[in-house]
N, C-alpha and C. Protein backbone atom coordinates (compact mmCIF):
# COMPACT_ATOMS: atom_id res chain seq x y z
N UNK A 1 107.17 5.78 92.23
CA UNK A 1 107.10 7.24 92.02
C UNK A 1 108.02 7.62 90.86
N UNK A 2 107.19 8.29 89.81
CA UNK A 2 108.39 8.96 88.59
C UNK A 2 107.90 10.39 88.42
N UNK A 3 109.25 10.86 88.43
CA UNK A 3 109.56 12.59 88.06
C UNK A 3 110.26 12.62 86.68
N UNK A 4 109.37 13.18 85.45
CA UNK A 4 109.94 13.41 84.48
C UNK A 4 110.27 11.60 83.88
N UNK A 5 109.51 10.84 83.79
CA UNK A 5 109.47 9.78 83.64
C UNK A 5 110.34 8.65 84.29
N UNK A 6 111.11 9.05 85.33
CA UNK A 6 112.36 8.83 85.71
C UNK A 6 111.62 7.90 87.20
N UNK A 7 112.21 6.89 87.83
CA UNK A 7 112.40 6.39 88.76
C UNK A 7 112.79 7.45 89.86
N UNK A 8 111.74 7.70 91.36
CA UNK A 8 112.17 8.92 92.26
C UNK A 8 112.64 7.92 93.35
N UNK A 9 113.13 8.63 94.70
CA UNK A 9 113.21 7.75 95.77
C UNK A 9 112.40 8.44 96.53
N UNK A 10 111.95 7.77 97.43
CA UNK A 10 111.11 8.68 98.59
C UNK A 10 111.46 10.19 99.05
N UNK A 11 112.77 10.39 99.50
CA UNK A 11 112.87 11.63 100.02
C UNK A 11 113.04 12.70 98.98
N UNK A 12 113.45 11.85 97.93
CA UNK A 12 113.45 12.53 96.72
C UNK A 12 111.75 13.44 96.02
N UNK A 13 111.29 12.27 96.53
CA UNK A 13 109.60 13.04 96.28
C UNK A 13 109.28 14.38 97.40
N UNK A 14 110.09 13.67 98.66
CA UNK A 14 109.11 14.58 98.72
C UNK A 14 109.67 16.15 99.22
N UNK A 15 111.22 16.22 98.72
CA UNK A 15 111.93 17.16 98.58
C UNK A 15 111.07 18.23 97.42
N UNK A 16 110.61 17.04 96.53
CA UNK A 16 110.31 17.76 95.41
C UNK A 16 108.63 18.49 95.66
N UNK A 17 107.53 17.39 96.36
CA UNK A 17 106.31 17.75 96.90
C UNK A 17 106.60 19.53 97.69
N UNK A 18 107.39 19.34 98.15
CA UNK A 18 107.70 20.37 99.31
C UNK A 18 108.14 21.94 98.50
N UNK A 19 109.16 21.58 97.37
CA UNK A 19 109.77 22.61 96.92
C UNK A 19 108.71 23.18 96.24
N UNK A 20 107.61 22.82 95.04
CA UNK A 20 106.87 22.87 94.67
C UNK A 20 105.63 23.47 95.24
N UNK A 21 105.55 22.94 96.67
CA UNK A 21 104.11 23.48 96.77
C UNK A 21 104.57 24.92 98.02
N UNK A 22 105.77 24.95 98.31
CA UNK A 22 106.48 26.56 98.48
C UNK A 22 107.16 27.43 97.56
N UNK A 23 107.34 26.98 96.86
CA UNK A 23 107.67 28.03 95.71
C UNK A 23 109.12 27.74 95.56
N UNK A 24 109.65 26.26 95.73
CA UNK A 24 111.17 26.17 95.80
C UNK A 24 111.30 25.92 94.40
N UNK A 25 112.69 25.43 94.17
CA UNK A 25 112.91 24.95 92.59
C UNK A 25 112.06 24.27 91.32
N UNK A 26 111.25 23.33 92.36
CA UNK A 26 109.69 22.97 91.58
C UNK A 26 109.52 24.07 90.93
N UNK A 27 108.99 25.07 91.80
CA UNK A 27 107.74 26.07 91.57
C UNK A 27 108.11 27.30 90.49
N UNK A 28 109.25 27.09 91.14
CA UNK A 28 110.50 28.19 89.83
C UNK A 28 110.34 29.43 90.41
N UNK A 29 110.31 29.64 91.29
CA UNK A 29 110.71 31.08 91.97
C UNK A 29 111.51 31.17 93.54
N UNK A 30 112.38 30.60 93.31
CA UNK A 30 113.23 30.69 94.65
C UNK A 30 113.04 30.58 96.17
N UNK A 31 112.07 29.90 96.37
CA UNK A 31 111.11 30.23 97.92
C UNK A 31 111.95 29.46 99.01
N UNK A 32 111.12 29.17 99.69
CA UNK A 32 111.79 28.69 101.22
C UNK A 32 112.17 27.07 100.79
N UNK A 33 113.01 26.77 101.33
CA UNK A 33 113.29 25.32 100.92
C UNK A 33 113.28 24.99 102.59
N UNK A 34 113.08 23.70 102.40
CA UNK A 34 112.84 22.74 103.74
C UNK A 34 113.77 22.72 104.61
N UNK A 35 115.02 23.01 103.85
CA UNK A 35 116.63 23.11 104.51
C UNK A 35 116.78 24.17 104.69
N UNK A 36 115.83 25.53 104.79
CA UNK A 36 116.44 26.94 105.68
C UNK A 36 115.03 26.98 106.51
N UNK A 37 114.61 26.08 106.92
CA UNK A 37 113.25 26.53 107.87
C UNK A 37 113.95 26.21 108.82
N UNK A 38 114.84 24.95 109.43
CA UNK A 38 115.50 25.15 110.77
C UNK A 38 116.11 26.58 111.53
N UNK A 39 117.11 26.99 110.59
CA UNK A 39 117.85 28.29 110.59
C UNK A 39 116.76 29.28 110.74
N UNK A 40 116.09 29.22 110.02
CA UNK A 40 114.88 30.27 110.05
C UNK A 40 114.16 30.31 111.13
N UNK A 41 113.80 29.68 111.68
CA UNK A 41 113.21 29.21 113.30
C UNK A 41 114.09 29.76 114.37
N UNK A 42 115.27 29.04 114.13
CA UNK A 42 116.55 29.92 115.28
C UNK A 42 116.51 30.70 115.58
N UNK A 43 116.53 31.76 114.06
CA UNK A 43 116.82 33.27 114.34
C UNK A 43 115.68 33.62 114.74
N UNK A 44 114.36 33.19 114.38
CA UNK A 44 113.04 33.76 115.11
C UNK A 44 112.63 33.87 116.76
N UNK A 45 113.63 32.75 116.73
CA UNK A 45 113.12 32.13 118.75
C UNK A 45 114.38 32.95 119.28
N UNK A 46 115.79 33.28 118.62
CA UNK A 46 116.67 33.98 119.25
C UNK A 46 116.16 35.38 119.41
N UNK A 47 115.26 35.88 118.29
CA UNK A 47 115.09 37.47 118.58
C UNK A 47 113.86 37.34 119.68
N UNK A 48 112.93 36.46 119.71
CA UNK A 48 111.82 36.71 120.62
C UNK A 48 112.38 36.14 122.15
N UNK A 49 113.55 35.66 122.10
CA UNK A 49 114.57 35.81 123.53
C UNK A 49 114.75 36.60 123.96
N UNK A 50 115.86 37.18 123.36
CA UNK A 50 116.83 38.47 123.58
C UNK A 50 115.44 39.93 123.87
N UNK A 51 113.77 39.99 122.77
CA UNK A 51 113.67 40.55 123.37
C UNK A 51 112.76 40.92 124.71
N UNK A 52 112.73 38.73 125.44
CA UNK A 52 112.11 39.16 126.27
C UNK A 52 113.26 39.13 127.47
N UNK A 53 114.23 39.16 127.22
CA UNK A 53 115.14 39.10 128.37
C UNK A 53 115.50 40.87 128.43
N UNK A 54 115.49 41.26 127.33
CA UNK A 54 115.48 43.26 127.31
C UNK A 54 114.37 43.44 128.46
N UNK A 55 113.08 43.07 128.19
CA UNK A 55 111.61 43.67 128.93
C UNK A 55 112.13 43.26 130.78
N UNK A 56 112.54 42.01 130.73
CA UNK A 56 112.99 41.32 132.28
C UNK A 56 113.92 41.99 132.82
N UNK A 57 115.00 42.52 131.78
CA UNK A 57 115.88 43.28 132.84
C UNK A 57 115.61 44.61 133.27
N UNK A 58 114.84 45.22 132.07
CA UNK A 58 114.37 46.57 132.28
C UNK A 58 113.30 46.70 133.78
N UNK A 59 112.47 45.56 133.78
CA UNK A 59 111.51 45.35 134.71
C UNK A 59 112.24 44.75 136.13
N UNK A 60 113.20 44.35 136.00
CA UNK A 60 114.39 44.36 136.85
C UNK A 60 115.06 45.66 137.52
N UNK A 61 115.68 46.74 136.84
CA UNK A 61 116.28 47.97 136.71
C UNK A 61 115.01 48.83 137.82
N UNK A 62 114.03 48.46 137.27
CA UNK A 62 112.78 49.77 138.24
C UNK A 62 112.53 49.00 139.13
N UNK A 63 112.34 47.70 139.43
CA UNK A 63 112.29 47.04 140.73
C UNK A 63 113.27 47.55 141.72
N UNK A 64 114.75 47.45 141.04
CA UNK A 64 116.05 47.60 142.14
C UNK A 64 115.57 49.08 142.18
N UNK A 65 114.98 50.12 141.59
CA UNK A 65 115.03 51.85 142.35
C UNK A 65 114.30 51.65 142.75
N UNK A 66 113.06 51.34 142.88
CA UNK A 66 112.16 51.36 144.26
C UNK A 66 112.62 51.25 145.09
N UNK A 67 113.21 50.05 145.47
CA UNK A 67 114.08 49.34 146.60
C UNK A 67 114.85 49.94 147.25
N UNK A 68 115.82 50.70 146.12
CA UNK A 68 116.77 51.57 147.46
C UNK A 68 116.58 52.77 147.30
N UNK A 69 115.32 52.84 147.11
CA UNK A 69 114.87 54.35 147.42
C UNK A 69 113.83 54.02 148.82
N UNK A 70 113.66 53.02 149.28
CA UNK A 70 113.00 52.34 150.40
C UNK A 70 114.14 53.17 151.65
N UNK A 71 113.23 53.58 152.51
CA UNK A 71 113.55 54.55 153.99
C UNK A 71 113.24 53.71 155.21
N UNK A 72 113.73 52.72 155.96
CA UNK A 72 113.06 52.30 156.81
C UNK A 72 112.26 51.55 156.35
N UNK A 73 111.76 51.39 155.41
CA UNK A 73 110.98 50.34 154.94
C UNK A 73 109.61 50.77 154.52
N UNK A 74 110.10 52.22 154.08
CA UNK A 74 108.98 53.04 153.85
C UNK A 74 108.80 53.09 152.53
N UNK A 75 107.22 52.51 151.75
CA UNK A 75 107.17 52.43 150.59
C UNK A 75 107.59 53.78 149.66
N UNK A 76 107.93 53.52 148.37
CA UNK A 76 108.70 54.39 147.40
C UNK A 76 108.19 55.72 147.41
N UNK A 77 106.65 55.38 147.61
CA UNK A 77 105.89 56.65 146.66
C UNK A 77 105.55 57.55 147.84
N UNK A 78 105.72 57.45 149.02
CA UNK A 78 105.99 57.76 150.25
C UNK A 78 107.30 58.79 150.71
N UNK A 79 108.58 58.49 150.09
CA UNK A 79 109.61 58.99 150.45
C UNK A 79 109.96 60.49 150.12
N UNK A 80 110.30 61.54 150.70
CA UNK A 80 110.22 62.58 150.34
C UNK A 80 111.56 62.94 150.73
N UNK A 81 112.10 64.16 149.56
CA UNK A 81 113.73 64.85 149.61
C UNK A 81 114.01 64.68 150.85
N UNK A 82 115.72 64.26 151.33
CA UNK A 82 115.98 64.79 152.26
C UNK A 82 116.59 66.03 152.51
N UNK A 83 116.34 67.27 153.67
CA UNK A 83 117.46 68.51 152.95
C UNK A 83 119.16 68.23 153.52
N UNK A 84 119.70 68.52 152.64
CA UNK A 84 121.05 68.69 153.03
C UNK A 84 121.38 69.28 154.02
N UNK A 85 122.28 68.74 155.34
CA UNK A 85 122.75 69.60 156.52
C UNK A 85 123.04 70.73 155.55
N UNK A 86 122.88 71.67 157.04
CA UNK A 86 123.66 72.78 156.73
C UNK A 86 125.05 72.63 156.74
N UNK A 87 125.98 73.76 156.90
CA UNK A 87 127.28 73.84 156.82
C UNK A 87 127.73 74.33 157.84
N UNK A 88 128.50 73.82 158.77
CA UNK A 88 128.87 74.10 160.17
C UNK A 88 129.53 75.83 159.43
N UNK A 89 129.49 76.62 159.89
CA UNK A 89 130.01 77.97 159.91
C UNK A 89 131.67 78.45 160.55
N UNK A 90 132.49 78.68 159.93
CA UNK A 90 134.00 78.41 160.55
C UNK A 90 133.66 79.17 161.65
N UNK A 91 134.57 78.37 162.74
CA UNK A 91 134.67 79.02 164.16
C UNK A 91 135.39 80.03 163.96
N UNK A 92 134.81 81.03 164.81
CA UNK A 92 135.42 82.73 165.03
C UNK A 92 136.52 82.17 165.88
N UNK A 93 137.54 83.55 165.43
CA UNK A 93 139.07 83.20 166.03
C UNK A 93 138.58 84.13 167.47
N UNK A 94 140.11 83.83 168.16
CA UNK A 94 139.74 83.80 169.35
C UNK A 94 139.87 86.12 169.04
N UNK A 95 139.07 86.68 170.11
CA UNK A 95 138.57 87.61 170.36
C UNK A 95 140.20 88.62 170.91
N UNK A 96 141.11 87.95 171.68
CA UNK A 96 142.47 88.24 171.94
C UNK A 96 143.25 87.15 171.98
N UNK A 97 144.97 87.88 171.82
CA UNK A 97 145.69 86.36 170.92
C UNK A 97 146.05 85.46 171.99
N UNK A 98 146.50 84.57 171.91
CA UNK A 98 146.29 83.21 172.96
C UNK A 98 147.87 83.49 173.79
N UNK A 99 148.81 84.49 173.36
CA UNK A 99 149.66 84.24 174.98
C UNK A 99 149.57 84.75 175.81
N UNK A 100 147.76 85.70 175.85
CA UNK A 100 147.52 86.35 177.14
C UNK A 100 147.77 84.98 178.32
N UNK A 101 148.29 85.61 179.43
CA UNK A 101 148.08 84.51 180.36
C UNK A 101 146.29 83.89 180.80
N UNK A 102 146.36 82.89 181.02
CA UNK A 102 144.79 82.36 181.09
C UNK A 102 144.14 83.51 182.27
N UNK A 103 144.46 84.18 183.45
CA UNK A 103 143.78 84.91 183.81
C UNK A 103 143.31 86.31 183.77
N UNK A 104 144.16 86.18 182.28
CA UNK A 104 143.66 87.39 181.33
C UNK A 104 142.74 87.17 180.86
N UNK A 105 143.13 85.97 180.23
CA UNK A 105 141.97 85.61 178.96
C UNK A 105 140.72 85.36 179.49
N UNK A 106 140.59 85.38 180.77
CA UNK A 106 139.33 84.94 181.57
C UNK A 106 138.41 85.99 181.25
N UNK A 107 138.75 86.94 181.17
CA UNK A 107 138.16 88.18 181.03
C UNK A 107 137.67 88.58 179.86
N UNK A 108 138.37 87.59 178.64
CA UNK A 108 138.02 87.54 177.32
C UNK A 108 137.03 88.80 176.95
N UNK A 109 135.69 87.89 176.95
CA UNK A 109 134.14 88.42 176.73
C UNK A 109 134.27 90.36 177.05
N UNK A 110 134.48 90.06 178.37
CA UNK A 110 134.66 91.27 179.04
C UNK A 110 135.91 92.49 178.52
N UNK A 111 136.72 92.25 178.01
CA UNK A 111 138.09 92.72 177.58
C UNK A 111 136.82 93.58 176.14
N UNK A 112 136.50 92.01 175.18
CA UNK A 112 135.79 93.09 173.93
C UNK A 112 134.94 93.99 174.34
N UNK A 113 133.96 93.92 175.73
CA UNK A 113 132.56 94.40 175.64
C UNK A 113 133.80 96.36 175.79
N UNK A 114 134.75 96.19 176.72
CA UNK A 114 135.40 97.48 177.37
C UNK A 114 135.94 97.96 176.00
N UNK A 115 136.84 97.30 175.27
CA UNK A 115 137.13 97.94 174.30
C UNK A 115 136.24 98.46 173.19
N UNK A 116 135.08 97.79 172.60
CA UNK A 116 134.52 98.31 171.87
C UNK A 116 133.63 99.77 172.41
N UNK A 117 133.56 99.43 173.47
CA UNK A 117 132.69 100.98 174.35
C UNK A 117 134.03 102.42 173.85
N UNK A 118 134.90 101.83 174.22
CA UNK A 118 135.80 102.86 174.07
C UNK A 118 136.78 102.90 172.34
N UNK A 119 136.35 102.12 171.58
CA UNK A 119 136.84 102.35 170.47
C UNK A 119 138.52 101.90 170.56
N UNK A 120 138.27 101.08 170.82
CA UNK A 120 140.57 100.41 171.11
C UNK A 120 140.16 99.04 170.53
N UNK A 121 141.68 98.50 170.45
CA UNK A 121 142.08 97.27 169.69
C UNK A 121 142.19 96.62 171.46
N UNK A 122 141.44 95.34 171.24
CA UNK A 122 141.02 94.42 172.62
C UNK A 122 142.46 93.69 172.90
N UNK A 123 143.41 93.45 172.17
CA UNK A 123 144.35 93.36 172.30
C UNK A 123 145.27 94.30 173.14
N UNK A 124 145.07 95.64 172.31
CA UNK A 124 145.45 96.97 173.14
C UNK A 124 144.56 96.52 175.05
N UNK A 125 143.76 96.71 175.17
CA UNK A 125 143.02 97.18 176.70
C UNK A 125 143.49 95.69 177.11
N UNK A 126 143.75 94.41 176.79
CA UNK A 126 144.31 93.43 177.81
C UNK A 126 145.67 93.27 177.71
N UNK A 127 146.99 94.09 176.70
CA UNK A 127 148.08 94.10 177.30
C UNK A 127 148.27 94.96 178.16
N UNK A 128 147.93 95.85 178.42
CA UNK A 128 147.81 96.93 179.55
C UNK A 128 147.05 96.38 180.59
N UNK A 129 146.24 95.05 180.95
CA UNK A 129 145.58 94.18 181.54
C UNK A 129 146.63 93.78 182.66
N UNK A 130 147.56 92.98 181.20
CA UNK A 130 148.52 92.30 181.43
C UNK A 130 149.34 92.60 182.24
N UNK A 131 150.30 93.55 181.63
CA UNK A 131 151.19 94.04 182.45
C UNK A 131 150.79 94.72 184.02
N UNK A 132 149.94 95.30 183.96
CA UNK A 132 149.11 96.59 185.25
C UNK A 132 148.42 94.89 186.25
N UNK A 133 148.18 94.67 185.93
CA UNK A 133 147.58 93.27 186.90
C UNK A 133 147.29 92.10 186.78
N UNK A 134 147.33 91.78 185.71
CA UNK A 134 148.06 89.67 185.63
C UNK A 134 146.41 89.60 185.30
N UNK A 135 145.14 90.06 185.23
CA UNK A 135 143.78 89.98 185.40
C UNK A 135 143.95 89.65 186.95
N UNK A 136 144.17 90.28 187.83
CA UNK A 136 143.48 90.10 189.34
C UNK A 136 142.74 91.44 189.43
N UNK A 137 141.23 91.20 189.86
CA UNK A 137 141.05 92.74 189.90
C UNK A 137 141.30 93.35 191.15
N UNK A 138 141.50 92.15 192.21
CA UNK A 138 142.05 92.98 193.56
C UNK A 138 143.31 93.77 194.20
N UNK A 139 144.13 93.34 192.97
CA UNK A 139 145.68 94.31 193.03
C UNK A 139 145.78 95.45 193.28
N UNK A 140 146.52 95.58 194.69
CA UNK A 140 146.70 97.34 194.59
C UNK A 140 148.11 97.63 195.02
N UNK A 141 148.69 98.41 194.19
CA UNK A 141 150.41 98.96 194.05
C UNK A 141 150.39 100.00 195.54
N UNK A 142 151.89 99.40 195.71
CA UNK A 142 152.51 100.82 196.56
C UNK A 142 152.16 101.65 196.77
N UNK A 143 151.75 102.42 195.44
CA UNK A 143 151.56 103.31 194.91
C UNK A 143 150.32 104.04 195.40
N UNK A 144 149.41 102.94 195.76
CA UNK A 144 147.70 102.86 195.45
C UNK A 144 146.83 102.98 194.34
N UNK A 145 147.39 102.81 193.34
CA UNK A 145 147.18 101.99 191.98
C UNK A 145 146.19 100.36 192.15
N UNK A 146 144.76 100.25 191.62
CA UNK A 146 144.38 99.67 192.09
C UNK A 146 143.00 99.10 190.98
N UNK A 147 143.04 97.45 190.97
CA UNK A 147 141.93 96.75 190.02
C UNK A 147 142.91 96.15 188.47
N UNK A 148 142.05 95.87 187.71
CA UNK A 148 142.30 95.30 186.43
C UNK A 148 143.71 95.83 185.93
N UNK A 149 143.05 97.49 185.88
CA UNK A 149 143.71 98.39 185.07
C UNK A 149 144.60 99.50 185.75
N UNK A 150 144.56 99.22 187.22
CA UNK A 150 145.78 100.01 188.29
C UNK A 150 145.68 101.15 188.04
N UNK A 151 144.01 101.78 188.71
CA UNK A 151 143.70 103.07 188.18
C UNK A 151 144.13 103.71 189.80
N UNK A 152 144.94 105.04 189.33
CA UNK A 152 144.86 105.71 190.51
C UNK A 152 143.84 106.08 191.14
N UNK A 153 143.93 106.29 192.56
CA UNK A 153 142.38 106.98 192.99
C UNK A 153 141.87 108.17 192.90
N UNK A 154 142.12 109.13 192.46
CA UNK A 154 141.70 110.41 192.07
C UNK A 154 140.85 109.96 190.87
N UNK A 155 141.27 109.10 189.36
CA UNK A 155 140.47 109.06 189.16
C UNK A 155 139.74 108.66 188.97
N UNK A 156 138.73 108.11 190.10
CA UNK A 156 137.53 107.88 190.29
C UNK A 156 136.64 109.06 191.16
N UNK A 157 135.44 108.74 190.72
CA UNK A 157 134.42 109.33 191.29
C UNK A 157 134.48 109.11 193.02
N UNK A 158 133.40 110.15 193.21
CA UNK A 158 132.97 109.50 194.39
C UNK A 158 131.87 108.42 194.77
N UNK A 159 132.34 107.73 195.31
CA UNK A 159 131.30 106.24 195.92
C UNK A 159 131.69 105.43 194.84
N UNK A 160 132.59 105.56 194.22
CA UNK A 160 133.04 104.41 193.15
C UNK A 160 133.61 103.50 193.47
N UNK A 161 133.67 102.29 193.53
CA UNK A 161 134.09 101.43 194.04
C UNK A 161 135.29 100.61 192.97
N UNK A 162 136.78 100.99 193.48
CA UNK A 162 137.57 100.56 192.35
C UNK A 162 138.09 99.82 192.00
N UNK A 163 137.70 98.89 192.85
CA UNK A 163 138.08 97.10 192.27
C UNK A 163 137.42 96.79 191.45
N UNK A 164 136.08 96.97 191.49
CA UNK A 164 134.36 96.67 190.47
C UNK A 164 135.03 96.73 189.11
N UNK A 165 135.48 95.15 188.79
CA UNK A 165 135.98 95.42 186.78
C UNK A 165 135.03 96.29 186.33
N UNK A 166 134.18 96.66 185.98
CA UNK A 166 133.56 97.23 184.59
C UNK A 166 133.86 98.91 185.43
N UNK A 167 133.86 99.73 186.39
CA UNK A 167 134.01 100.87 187.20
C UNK A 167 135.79 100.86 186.83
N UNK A 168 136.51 99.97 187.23
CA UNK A 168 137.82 100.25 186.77
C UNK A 168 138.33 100.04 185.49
N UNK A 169 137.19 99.10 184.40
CA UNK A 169 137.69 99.14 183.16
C UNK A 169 137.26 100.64 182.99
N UNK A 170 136.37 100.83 183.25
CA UNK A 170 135.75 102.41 182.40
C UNK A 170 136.80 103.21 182.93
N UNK A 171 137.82 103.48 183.99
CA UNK A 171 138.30 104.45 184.05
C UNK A 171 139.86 104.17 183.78
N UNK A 172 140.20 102.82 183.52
CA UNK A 172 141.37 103.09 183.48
C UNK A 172 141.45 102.87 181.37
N UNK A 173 140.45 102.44 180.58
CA UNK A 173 140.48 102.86 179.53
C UNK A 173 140.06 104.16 179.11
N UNK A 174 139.51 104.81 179.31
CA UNK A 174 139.22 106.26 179.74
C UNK A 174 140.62 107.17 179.59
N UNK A 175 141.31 106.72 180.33
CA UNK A 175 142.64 107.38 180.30
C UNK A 175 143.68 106.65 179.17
N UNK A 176 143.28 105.88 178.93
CA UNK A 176 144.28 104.80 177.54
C UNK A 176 143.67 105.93 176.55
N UNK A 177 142.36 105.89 176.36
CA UNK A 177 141.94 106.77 175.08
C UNK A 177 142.63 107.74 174.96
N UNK A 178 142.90 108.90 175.82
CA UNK A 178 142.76 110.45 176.11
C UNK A 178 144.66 110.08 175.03
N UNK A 179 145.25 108.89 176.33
CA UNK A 179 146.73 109.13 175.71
C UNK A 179 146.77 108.66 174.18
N UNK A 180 146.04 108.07 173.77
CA UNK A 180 146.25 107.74 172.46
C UNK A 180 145.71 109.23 171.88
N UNK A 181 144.76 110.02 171.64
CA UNK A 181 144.64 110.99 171.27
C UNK A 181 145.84 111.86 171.16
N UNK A 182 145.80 112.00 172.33
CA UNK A 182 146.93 113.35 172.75
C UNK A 182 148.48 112.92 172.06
N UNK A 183 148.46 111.33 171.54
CA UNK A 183 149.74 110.98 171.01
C UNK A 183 149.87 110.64 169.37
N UNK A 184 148.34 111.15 168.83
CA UNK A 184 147.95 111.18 167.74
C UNK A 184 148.26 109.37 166.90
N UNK A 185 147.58 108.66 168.24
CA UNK A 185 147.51 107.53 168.02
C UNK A 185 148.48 106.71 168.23
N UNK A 186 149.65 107.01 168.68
CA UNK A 186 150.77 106.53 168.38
C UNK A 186 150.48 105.45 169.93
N UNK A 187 150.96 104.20 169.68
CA UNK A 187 150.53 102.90 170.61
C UNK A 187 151.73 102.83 171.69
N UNK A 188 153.04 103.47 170.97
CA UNK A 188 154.12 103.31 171.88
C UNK A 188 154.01 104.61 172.47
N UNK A 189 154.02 105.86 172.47
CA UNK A 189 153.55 106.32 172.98
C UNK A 189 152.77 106.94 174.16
N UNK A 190 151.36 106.00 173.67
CA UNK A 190 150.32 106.24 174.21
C UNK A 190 150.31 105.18 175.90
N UNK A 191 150.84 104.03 175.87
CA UNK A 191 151.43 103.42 176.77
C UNK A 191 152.48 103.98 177.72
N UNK A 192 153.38 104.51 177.52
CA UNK A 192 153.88 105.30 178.07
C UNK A 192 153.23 106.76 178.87
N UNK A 193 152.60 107.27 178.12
CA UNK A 193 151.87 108.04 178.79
C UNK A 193 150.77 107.13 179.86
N UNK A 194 150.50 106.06 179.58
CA UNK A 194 149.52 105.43 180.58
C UNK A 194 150.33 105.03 181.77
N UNK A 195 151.58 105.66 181.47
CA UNK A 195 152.71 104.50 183.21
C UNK A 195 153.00 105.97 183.65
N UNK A 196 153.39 106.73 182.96
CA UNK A 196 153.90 107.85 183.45
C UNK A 196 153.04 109.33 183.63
N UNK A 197 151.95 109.13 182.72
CA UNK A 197 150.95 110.10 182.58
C UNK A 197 151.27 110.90 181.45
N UNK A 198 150.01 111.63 180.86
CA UNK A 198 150.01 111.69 179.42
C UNK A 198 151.07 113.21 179.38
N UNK A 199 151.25 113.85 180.28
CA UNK A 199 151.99 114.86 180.75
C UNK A 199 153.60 114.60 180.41
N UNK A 200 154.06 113.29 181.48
CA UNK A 200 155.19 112.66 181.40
C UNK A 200 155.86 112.21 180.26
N UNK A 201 155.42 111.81 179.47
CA UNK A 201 155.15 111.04 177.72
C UNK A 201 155.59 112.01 177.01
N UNK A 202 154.45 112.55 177.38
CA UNK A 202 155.01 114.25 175.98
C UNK A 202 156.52 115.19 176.21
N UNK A 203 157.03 114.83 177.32
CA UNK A 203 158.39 115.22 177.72
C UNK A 203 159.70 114.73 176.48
N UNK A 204 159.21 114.03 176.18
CA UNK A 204 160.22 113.11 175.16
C UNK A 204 161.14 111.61 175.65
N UNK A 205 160.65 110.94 175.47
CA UNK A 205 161.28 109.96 175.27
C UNK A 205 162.85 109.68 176.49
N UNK A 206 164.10 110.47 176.25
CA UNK A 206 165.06 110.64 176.65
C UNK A 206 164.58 111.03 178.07
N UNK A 207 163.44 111.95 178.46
CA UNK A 207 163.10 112.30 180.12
C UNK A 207 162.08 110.87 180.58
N UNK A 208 161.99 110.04 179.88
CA UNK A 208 161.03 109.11 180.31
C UNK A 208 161.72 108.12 181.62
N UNK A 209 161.01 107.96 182.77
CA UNK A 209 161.40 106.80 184.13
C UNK A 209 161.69 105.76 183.24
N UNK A 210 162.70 105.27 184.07
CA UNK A 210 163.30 103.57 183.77
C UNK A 210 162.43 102.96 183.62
N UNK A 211 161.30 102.83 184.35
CA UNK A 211 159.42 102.07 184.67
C UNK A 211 159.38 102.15 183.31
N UNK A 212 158.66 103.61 183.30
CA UNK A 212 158.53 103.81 181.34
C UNK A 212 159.00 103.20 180.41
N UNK A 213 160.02 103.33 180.66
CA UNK A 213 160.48 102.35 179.47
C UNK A 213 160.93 101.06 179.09
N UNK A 214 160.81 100.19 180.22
CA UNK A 214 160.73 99.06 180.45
C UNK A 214 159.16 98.78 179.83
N UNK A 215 158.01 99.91 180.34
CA UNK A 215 157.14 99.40 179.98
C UNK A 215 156.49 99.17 178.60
C-alpha cells in the first residue's frame, strides 16, 4: 500500500480510507474521525438513559398517588373528599359559680329557668337559695318560713302548696324583685330587705336586726 508514493502500514490505510470517505483530514473538511465515534456514542446512549430513567420515575411518581390515595382498598377513581369534622363548640360555663354547695347546684337548670322568668342574676336567686335553705325544699323556720326560698305563709295563695319548688320559687323571687326595685337595684340592700322586709331595709341601715346584717 502507497500514500503519496510513500510505503503505508495497514492501520495507517485505513485511518486514511476512513478519514477520507467521512470527511476527515483526507477529505479536507474536518468531519468525524474514527477516534470521536466512541465518545460520540457515550454521550448518545447517556442521554437516551437519563431520558428514559426521567419517563420511569415520573411513571413511578403517579403510580405511588394512586396508591395512597387507595381507601380500604378502594380503587383511585372511586375515592371521594372526605369532610372535615366539625369543631367541637367550647363548653358553656357553668350556669352558677361552683361554691354553691352541691345541693344547690342541684337545682342548677331550675335556679336559671326562676331567674330568667323574673329578670335576676341566677347567681342572685341561688345565694338567697343558699343561705334561706341549703337547697332543701322541705325546710321550715321557727318562724314558719318555709321551701327553697323560706317564703312566709301569707305570701302564698290559697291551696298553694309551699314546699312545691317552682310555687315557692315564684313567690319567694317575687318578693327579691319588688326589693330590688324599691332599692333602686341596689343588691345589698335589696337582700336585706328580703330578711327583714322591704319596709325594714328602708329604715336605714343603723335600725337593721343583727339577722340583717349578718345576712
Amino acid at each position: 500500500m502507497f500514500y503519496n508514493n510513500l510505503p503505508m502500514r495497514e492501520e495507517d490505510y485505513f485511518d486514511y480510507y476512513w478519514e477520507d470517505e467521512f470527511g476527515g483530514p483526507a477529505g479536507g473538511d474536518g468531519g468525524i474521525s474514527l477516534y470521536t465515534l466512541p465518545p460520540l456514542a457515550a454521550v448518545v446512549i447517556s442521554l437516551l438513559m437519563g431520558y428514559f430513567m426521567i419517563r420511569f420515575a415520573q411513571r413511578q411518581l403517579i403510580d405511588f398517588d394512586a396508591s395512597a390515595l387507595a381507601v380500604a382498598g378502594a380503587p383511585a377513581a372511586e375515592i371521594q373528599a372526605q369532610p372535615a369534622a366539625p369543631l367541637e363548640p367550647p363548653s358553656a360555663p357553668p350556669a352558677i359559680a361552683a361554691f354553691f354547695s352541691p345541693s344547690v347546684r342541684y337545682w342548677e337548670d331550675r335556679i336559671v329557668e326562676w331567674a330568667a322568668e323574673w329578670d335576676v342574676d341566677p347567681n342572685l336567686a341561688a345565694t338567697v337559695m343558699q343561705i334561706e335553705s341549703c337547697g332543701h325544699p322541705d325546710v321550715v323556720s321557727s318562724a314558719g318560713a318555709t321551701g327553697l326560698f323560706q317564703v312566709m305563709p301569707y305570701h302564698f295563695a290559697a291551696g298553694e302548696r309551699a314546699t312545691d319548688p317552682d310555687t315557692n320559687a315564684y313567690r319567694g323571687l317575687s318578693y327579691l324583685t319588688r326589693s330590688l326595685e324599691a332599692h333602686d337595684g341596689d343588691v345589698y340592700k335589696a337582700l336585706a330587705g328580703y330578711n327583714a322586709g322591704i319596709g325594714g331595709s328602708q329604715r336605714g341601715e343603723a335600725n337593721w336586726p343583727a339577722e340583717t346584717k349578718r345576712y
